[in-house]
C-alpha atoms as a PDB file:
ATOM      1  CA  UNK A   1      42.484  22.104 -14.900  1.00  0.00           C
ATOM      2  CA  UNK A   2      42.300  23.558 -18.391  1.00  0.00           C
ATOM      3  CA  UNK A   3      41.227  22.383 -21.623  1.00  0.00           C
ATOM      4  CA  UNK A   4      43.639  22.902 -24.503  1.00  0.00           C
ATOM      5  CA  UNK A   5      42.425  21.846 -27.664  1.00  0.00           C
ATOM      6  CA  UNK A   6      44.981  20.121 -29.923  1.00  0.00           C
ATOM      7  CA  UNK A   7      44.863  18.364 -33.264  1.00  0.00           C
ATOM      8  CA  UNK A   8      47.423  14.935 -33.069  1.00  0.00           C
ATOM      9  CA  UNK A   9      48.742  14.173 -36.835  1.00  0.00           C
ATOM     10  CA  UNK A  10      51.007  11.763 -37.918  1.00  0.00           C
ATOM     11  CA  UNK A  11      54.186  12.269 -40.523  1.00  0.00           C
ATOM     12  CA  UNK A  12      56.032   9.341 -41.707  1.00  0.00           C
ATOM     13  CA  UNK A  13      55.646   6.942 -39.031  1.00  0.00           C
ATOM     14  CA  UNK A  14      55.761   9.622 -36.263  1.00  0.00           C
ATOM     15  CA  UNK A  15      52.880  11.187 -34.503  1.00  0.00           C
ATOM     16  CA  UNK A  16      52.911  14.786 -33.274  1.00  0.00           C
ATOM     17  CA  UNK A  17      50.396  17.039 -30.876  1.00  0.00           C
ATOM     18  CA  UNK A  18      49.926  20.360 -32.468  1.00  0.00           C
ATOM     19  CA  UNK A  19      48.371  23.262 -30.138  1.00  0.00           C
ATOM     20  CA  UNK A  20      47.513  26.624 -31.161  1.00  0.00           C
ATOM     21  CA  UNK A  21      49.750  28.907 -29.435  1.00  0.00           C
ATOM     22  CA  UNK A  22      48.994  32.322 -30.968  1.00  0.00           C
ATOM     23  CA  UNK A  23      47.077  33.033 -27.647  1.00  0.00           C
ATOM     24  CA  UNK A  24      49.712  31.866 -25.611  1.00  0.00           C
ATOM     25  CA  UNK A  25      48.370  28.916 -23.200  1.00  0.00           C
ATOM     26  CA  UNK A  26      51.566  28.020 -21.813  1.00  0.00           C
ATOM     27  CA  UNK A  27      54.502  30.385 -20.530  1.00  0.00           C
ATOM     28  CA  UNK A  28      58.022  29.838 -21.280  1.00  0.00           C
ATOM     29  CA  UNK A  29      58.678  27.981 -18.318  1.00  0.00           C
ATOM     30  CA  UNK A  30      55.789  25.226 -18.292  1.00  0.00           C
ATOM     31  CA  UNK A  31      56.912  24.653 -22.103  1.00  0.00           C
ATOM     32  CA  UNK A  32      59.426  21.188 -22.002  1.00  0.00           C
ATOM     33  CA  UNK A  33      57.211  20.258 -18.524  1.00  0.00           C
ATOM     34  CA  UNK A  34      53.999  20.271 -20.766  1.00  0.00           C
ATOM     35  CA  UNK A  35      55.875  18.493 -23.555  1.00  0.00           C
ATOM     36  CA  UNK A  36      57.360  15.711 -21.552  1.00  0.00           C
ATOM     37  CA  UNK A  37      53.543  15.057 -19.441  1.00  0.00           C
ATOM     38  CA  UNK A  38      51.598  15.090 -22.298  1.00  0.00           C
ATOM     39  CA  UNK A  39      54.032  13.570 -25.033  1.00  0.00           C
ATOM     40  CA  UNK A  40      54.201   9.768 -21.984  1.00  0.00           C
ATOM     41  CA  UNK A  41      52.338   7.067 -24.125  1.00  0.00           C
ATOM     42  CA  UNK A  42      49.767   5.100 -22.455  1.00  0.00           C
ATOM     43  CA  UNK A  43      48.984   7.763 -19.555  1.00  0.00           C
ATOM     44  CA  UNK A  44      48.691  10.707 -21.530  1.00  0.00           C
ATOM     45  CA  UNK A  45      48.127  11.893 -25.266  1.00  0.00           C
ATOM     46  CA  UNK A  46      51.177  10.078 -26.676  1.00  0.00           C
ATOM     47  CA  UNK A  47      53.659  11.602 -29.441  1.00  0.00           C
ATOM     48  CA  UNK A  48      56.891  11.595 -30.584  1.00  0.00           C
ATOM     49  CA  UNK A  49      56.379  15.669 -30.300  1.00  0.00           C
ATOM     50  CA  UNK A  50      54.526  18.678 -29.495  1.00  0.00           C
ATOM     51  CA  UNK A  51      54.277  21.512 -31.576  1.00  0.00           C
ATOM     52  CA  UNK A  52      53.818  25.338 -30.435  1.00  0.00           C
ATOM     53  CA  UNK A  53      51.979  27.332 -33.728  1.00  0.00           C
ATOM     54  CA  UNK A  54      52.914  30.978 -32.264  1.00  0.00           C
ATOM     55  CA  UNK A  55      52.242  34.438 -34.003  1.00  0.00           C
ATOM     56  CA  UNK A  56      55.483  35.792 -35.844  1.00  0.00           C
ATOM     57  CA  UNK A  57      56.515  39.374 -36.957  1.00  0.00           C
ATOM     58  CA  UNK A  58      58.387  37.780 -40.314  1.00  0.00           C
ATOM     59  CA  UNK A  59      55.840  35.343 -41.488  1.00  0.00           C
ATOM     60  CA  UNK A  60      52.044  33.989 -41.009  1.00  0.00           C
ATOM     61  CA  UNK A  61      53.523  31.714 -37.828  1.00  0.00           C
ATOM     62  CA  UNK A  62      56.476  30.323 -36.485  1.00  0.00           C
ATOM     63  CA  UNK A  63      56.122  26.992 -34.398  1.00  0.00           C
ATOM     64  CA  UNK A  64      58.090  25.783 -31.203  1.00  0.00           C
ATOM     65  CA  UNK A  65      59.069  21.821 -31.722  1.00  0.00           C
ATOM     66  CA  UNK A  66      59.727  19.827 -28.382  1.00  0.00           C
ATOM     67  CA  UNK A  67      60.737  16.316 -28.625  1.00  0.00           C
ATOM     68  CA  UNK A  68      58.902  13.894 -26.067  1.00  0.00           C
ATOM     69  CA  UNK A  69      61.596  14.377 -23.600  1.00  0.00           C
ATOM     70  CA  UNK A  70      60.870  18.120 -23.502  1.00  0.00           C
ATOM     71  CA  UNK A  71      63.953  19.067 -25.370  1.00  0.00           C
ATOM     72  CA  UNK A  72      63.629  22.045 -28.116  1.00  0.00           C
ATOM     73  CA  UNK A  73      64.781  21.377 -31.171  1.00  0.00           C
ATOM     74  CA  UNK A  74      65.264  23.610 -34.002  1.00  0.00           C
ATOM     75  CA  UNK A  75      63.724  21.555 -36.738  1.00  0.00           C
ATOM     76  CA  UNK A  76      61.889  18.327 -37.686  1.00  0.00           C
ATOM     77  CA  UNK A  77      61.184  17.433 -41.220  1.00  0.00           C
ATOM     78  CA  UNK A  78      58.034  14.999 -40.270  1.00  0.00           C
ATOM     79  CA  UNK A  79      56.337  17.379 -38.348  1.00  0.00           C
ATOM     80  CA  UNK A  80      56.508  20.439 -40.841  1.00  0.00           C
ATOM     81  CA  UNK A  81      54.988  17.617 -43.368  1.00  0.00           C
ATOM     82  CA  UNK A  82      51.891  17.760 -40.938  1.00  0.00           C
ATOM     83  CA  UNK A  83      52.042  21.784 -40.158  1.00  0.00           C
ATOM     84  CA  UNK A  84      51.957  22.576 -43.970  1.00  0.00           C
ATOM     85  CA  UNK A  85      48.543  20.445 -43.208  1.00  0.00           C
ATOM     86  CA  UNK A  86      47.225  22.057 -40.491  1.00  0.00           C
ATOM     87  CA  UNK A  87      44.016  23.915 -40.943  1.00  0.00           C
ATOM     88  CA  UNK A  88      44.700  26.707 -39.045  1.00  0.00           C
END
């Protein structure tokens, strides 16, 4: 077992697990796995998300957004409210 560190935040009534991802903890296909095991209320952590804060060649990062049921999504507005908090 590993420890990942993670900060959880909450954005207009939803909560979200961030995890630095510039050193990549996770490969691509443990990614919606992770996000559905540790996303499960009452058992686990518990969000509405998980975020992925990865390195990017255009900007300072880029993030990966999976919805509890491990599904990517492009964008959510509630958890870029908490990312432009992040102290990272």
């Amino acid at each position: 077992m590993v420890k990942i560190p993670f900060t959880k935040m909450s954005g207009s009534g939803n909560d979200f697990i961030f995890i630095d991802h510039r050193k990549p903890i996770l490969t691509e296909d443990q990614m919606k796995e992770f996000a559905r095991k540790v996303c499960r209320r009452r058992v686990s952590v518990g969000a509405d998300g998980l975020v992925l804060v990865e390195r990017s060649g255009k900007a300072d990062l880029k993030w990966r957004f999976f919805n509890a049921d491990g599904s990517e999504a492009e964008m959510c507005g509630n958890a870029g409210r908490c990312l432009g908090r992040l102290p990272i």
